[in-house]
PDB file of N, CA and C in Angstrom:
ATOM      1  N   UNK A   1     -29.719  16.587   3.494  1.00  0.00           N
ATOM      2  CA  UNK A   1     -28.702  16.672   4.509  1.00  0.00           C
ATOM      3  C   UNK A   1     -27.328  16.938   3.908  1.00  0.00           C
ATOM      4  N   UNK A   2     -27.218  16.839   2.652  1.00  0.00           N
ATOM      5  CA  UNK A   2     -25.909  16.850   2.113  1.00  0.00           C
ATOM      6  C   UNK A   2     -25.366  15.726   2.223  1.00  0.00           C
ATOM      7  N   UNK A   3     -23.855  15.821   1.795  1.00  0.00           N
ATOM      8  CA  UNK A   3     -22.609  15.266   1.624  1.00  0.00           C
ATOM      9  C   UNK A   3     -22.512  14.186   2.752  1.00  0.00           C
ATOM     10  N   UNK A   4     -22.082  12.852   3.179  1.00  0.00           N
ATOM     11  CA  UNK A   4     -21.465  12.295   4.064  1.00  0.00           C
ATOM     12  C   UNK A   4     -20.129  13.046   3.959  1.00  0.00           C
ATOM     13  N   UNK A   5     -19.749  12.793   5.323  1.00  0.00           N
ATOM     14  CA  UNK A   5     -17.972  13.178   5.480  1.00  0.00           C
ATOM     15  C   UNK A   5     -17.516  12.148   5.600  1.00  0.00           C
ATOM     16  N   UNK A   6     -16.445  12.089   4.711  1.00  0.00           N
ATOM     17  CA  UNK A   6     -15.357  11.231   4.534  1.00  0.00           C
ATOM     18  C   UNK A   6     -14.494  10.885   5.881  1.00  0.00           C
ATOM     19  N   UNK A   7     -13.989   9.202   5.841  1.00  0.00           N
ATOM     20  CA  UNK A   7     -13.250  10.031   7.252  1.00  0.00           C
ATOM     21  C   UNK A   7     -11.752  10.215   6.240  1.00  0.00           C
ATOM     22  N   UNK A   8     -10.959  10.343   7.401  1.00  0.00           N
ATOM     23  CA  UNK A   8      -9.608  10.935   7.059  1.00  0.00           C
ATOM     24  C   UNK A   8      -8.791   9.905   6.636  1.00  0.00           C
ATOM     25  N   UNK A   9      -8.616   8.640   7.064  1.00  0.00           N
ATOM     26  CA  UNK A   9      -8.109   8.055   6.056  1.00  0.00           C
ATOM     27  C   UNK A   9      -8.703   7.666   4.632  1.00  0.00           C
ATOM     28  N   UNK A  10      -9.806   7.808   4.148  1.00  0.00           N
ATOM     29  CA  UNK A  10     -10.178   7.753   3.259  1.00  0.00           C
ATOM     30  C   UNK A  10     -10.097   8.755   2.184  1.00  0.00           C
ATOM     31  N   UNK A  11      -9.782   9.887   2.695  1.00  0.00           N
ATOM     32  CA  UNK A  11      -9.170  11.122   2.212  1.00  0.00           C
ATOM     33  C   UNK A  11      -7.944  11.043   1.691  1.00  0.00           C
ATOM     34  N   UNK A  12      -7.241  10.250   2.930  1.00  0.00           N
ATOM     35  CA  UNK A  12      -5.268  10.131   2.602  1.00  0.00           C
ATOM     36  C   UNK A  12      -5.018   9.528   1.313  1.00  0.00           C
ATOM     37  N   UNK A  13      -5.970   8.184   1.341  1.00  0.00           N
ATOM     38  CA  UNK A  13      -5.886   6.751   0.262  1.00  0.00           C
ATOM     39  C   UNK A  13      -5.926   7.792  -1.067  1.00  0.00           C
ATOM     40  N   UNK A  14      -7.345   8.554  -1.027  1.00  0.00           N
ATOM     41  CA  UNK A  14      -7.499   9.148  -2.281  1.00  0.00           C
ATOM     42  C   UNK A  14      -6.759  10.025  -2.626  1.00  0.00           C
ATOM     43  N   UNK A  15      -6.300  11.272  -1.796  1.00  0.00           N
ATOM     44  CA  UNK A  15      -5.992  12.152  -2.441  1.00  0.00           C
ATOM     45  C   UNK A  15      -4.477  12.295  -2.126  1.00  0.00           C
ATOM     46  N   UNK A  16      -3.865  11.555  -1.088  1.00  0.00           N
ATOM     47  CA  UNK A  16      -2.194  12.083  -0.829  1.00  0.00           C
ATOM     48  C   UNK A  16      -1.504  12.055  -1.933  1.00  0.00           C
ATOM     49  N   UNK A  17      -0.874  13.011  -1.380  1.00  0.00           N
ATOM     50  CA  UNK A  17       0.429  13.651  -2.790  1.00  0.00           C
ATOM     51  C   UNK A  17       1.602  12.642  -2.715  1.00  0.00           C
ATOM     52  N   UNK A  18       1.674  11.349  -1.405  1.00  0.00           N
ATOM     53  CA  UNK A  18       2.870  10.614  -1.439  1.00  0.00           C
ATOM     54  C   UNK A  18       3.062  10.027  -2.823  1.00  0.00           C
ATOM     55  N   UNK A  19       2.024   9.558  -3.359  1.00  0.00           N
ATOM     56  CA  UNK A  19       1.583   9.088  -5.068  1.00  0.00           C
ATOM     57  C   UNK A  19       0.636   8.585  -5.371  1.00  0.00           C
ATOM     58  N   UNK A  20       0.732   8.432  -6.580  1.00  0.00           N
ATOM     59  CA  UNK A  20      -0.185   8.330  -7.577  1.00  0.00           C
ATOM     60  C   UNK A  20      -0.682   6.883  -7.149  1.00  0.00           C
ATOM     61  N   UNK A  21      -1.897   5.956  -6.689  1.00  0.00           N
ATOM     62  CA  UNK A  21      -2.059   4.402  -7.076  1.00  0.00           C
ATOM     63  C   UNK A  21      -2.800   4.098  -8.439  1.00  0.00           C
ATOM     64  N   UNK A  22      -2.515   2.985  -8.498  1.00  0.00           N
ATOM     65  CA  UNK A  22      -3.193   2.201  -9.977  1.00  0.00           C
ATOM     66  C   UNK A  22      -4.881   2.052  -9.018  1.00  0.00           C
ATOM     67  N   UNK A  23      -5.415   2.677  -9.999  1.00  0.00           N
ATOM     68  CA  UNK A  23      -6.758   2.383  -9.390  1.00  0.00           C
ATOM     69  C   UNK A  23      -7.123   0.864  -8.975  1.00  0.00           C
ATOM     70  N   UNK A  24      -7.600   0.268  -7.727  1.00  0.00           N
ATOM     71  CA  UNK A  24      -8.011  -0.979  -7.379  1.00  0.00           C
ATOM     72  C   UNK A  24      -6.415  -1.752  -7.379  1.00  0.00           C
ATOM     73  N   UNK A  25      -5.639  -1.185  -6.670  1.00  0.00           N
ATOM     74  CA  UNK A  25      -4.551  -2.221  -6.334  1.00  0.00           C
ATOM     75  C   UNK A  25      -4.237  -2.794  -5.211  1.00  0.00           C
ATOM     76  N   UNK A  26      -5.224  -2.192  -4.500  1.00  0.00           N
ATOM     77  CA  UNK A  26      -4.775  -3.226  -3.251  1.00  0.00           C
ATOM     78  C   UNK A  26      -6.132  -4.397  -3.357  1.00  0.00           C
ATOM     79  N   UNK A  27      -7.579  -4.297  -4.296  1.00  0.00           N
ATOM     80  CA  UNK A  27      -8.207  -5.378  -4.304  1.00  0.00           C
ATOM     81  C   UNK A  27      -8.020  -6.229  -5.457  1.00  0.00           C
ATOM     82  N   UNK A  28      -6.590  -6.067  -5.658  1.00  0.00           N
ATOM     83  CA  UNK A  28      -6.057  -7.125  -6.711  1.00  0.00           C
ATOM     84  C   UNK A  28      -5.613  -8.680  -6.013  1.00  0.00           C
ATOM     85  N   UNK A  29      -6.143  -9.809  -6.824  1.00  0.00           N
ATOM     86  CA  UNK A  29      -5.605 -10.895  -5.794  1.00  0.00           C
ATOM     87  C   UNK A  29      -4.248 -11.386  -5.793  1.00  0.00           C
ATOM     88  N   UNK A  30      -3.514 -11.383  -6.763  1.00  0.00           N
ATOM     89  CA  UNK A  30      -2.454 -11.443  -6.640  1.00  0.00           C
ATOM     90  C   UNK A  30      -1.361 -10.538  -5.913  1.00  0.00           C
ATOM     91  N   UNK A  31      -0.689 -11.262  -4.859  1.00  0.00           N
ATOM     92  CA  UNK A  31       0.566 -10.034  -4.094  1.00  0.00           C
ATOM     93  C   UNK A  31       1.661  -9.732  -4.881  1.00  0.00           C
ATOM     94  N   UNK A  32       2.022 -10.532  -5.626  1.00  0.00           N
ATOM     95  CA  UNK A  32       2.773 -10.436  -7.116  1.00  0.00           C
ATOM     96  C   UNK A  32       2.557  -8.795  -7.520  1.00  0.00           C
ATOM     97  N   UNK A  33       1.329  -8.660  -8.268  1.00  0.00           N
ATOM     98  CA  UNK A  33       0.567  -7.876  -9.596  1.00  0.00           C
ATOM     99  C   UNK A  33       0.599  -6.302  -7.584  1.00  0.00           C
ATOM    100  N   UNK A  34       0.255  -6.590  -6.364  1.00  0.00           N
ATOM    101  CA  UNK A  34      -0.204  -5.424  -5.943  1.00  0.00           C
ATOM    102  C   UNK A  34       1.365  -4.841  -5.399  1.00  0.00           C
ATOM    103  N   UNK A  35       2.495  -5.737  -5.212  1.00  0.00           N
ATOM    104  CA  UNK A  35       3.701  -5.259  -4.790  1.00  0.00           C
ATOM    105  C   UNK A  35       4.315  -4.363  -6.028  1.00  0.00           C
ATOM    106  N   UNK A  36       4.431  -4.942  -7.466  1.00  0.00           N
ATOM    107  CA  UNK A  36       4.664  -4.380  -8.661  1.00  0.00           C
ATOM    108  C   UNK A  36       4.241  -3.369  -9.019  1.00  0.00           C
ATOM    109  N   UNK A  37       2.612  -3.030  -8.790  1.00  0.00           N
ATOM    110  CA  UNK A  37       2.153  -1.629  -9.106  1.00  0.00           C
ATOM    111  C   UNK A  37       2.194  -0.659  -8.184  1.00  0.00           C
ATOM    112  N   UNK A  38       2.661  -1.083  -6.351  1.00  0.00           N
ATOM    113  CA  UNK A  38       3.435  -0.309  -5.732  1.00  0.00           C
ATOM    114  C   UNK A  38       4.658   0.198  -6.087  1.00  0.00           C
ATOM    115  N   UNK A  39       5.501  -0.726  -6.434  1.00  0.00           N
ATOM    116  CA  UNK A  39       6.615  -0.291  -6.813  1.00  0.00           C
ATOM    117  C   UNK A  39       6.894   0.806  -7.882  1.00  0.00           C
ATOM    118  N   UNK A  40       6.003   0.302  -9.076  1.00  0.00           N
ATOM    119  CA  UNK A  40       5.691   1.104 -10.051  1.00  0.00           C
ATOM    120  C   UNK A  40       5.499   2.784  -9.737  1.00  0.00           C
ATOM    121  N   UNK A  41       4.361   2.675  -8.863  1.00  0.00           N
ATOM    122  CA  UNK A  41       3.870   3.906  -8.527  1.00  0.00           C
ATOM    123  C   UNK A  41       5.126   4.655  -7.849  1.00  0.00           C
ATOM    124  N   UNK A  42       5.870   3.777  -6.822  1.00  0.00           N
ATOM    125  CA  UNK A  42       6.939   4.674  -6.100  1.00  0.00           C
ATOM    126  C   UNK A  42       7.783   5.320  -6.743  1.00  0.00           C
ATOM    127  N   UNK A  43       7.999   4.403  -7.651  1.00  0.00           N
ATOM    128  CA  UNK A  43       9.169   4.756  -8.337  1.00  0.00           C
ATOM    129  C   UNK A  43       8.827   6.025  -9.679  1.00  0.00           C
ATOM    130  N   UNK A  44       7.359   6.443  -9.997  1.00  0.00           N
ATOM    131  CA  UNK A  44       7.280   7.102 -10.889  1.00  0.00           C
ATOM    132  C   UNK A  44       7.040   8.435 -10.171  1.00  0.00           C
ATOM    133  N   UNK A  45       6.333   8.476  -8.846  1.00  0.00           N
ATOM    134  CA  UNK A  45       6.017  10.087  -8.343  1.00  0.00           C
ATOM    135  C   UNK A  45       7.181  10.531  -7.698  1.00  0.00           C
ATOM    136  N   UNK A  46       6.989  11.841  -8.491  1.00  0.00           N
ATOM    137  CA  UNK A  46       7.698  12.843  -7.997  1.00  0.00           C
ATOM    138  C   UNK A  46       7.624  13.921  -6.878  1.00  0.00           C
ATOM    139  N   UNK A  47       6.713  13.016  -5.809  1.00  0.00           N
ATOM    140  CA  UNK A  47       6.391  13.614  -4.927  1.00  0.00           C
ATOM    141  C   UNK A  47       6.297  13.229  -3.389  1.00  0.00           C
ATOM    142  N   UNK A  48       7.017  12.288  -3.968  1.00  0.00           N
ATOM    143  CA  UNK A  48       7.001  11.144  -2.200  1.00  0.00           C
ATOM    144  C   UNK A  48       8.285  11.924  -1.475  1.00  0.00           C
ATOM    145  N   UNK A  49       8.175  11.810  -0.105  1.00  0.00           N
ATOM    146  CA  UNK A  49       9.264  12.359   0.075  1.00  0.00           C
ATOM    147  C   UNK A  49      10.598  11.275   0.987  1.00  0.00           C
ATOM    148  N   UNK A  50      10.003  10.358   0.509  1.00  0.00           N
ATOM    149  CA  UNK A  50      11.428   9.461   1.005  1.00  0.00           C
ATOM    150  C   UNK A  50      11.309   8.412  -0.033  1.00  0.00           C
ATOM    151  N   UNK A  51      12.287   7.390   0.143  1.00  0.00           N
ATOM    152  CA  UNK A  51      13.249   6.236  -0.729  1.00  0.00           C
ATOM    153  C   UNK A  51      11.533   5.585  -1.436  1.00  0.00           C
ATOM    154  N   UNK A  52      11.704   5.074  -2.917  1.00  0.00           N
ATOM    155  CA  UNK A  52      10.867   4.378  -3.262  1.00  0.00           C
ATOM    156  C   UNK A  52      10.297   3.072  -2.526  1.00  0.00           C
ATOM    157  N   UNK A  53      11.047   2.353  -1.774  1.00  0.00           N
ATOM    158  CA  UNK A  53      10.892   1.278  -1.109  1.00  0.00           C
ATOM    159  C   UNK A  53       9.857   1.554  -0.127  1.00  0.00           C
ATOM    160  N   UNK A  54      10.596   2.560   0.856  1.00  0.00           N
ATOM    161  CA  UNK A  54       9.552   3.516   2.018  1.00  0.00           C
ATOM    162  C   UNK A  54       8.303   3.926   1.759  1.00  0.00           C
ATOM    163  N   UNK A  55       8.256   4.564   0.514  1.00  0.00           N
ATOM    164  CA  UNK A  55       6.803   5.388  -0.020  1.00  0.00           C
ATOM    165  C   UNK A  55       6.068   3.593  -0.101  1.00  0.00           C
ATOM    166  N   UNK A  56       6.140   2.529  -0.632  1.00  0.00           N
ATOM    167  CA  UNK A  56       5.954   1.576  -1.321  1.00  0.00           C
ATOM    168  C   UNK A  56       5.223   1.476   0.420  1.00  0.00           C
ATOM    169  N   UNK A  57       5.898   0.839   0.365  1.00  0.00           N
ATOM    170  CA  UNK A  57       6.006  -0.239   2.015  1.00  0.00           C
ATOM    171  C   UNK A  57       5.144   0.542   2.852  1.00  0.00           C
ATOM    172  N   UNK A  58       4.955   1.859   2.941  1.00  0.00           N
ATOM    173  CA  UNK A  58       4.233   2.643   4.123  1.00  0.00           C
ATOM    174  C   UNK A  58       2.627   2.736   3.386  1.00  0.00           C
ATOM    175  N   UNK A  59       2.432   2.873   2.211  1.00  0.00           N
ATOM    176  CA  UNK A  59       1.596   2.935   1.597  1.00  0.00           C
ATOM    177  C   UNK A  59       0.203   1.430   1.932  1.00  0.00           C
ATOM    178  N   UNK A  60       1.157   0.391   1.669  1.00  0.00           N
ATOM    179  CA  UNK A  60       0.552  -1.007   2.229  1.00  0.00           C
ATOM    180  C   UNK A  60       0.521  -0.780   3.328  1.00  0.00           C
ATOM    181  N   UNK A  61       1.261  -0.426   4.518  1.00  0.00           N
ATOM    182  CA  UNK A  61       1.285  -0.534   5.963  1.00  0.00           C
ATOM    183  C   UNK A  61       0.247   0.009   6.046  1.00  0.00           C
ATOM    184  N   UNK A  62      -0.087   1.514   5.542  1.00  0.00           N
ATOM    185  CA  UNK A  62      -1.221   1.826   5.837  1.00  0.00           C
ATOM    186  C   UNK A  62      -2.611   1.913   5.558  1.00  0.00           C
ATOM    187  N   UNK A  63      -2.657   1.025   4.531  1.00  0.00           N
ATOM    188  CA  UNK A  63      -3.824   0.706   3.666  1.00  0.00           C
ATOM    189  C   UNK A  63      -4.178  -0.841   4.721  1.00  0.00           C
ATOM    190  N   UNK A  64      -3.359  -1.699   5.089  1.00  0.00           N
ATOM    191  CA  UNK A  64      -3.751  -2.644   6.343  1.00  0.00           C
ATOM    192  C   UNK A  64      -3.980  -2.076   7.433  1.00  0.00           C
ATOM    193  N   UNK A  65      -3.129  -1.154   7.858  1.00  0.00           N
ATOM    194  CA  UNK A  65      -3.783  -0.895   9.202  1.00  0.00           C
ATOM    195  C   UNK A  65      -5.315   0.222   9.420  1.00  0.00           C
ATOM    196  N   UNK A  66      -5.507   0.487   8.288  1.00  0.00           N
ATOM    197  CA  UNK A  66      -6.961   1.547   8.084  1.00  0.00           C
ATOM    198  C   UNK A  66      -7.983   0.079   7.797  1.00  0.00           C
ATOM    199  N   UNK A  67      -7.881  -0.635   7.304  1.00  0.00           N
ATOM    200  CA  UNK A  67      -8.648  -1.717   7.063  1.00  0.00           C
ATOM    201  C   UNK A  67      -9.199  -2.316   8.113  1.00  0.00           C
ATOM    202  N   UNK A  68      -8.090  -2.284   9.146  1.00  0.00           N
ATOM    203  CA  UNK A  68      -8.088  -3.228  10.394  1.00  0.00           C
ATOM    204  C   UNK A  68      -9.133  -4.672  10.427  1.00  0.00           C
ATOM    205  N   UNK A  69      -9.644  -4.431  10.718  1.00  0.00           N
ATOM    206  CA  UNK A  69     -11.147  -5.954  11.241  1.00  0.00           C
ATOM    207  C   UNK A  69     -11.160  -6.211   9.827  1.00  0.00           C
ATOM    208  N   UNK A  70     -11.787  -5.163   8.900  1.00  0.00           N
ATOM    209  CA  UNK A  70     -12.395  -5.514   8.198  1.00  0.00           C
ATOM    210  C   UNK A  70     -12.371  -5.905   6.932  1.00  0.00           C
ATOM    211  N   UNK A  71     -11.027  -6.319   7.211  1.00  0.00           N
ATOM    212  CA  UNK A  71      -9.850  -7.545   6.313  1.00  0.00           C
ATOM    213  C   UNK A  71     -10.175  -9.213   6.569  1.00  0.00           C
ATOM    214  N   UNK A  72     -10.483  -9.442   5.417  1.00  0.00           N
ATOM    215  CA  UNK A  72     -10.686 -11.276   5.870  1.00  0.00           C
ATOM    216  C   UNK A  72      -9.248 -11.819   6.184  1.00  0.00           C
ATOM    217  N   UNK A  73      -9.185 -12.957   6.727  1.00  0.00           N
ATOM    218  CA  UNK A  73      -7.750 -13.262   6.734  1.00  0.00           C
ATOM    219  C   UNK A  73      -6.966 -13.633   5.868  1.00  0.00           C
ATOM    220  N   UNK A  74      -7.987 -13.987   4.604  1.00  0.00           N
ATOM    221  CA  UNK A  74      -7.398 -14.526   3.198  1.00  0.00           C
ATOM    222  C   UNK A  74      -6.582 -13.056   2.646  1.00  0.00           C
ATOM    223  N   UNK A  75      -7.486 -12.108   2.703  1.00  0.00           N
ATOM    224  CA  UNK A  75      -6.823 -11.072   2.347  1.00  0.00           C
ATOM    225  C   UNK A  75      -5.764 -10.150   3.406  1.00  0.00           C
ATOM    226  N   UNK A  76      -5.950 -10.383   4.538  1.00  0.00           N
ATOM    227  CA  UNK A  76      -4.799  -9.683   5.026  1.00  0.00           C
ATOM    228  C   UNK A  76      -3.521 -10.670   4.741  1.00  0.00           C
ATOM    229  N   UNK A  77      -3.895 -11.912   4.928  1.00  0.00           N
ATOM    230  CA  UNK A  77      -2.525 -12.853   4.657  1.00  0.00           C
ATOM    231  C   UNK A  77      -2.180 -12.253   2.726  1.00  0.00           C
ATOM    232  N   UNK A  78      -2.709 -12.178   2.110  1.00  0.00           N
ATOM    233  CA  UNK A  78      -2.360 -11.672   0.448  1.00  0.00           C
ATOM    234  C   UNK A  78      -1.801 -10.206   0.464  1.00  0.00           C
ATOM    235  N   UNK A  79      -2.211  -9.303   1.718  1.00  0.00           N
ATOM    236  CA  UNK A  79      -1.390  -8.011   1.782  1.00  0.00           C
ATOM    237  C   UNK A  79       0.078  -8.024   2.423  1.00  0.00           C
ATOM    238  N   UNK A  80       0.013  -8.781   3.378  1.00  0.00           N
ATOM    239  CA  UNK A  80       1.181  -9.406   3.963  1.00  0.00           C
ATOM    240  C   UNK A  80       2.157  -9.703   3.148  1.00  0.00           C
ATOM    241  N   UNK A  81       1.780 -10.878   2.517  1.00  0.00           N
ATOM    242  CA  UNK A  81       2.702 -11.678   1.020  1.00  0.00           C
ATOM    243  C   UNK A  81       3.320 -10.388   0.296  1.00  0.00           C
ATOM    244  N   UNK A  82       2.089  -9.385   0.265  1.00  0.00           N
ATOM    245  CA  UNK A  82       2.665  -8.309  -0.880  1.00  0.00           C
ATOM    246  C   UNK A  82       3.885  -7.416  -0.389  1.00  0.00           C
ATOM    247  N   UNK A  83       4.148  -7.411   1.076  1.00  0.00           N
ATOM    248  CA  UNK A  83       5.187  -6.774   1.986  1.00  0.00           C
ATOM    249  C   UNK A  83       6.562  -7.820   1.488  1.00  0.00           C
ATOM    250  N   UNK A  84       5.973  -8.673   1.298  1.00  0.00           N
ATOM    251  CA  UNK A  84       7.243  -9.622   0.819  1.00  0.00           C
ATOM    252  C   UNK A  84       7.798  -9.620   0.142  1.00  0.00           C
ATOM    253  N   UNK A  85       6.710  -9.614  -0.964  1.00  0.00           N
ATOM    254  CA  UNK A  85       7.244  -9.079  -2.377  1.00  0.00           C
ATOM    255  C   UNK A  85       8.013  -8.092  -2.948  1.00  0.00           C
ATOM    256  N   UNK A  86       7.304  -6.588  -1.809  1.00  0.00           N
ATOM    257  CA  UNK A  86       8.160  -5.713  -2.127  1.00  0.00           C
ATOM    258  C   UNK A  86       9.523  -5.744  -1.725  1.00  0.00           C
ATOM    259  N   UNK A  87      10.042  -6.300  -0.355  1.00  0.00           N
ATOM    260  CA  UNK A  87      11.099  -6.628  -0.029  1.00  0.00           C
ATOM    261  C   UNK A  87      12.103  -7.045  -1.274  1.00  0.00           C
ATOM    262  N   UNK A  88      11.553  -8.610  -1.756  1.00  0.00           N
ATOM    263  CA  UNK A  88      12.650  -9.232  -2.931  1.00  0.00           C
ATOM    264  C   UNK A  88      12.715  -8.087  -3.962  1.00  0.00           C
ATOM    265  N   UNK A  89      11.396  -7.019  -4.613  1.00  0.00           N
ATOM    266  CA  UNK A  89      11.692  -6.002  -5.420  1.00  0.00           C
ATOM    267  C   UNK A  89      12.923  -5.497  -5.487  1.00  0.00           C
ATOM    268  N   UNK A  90      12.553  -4.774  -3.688  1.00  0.00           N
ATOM    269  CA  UNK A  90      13.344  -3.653  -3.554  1.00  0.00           C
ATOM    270  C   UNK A  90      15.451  -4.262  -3.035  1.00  0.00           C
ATOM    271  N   UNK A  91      14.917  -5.434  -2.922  1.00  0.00           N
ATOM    272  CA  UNK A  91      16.173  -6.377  -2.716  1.00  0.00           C
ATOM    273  C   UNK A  91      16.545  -5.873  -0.901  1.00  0.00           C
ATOM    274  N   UNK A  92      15.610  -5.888  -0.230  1.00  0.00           N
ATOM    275  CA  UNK A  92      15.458  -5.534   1.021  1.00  0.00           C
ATOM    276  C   UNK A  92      14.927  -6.554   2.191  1.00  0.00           C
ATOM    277  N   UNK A  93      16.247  -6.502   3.478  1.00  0.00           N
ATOM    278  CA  UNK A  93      15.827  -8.066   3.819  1.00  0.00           C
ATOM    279  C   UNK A  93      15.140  -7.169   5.183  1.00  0.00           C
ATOM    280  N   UNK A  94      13.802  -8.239   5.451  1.00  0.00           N
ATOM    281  CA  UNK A  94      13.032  -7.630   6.806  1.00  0.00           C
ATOM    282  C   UNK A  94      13.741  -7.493   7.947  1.00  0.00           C
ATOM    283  N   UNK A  95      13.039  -6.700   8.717  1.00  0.00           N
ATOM    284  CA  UNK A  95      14.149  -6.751   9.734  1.00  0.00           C
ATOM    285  C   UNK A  95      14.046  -7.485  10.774  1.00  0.00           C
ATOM    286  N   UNK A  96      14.887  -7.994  11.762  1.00  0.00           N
ATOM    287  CA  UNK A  96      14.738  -9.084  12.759  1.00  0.00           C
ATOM    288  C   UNK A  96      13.536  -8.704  13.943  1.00  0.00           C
ATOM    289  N   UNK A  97      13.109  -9.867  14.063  1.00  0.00           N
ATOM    290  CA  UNK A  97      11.829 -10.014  14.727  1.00  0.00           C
ATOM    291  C   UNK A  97      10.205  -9.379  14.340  1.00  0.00           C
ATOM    292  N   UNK A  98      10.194  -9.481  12.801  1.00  0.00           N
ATOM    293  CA  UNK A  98       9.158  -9.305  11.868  1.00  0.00           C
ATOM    294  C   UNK A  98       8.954 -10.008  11.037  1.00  0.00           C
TER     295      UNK A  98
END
């Protein structure tokens, strides 16, 4: 039968040009170690097309919301934390009513 098809976010994760990830960083347990190698990553591609913080932050947003259900709560609460993290990184305060 061939190939399964990928769906499309699984396509984005792998192949978008926003940047480069550290392989296995979002099933890292620490939010510490997965905000840092976001940051890392933002800050090294030369191909994102907005602020390192943004590329960072949208990257997690959308790696949780493709996950949806099938996130335990231990780990969506540890992706969460990592939104936090990037915040103090990026020295960026959330915005009201989030």
């Amino acid at each position: 039968m061939g190939k399964k098809k990928k769906k499309w976010s699984q396509d984005v994760t792998e192949n978008s040009d926003a940047m480069d990830l550290e392989n296995g960083v979002f099933k890292q347990k620490s939010a510490r170690k997965i905000a840092s190698s976001l940051k890392q990553s933002a800050e090294q591609s030369g191909r994102r097309k907005s602020s390192p913080f943004r590329s960072a932050m949208s990257m997690l947003t959308f790696y949780i919301n493709r996950a949806g259900s099938q996130l335990s709560k231990s780990r969506r609460d540890t992706l969460e934390d990592a939104k936090a993290e990037l915040r103090k990184d990026f020295d960026k305060q959330p915005k009201k009513g989030t």
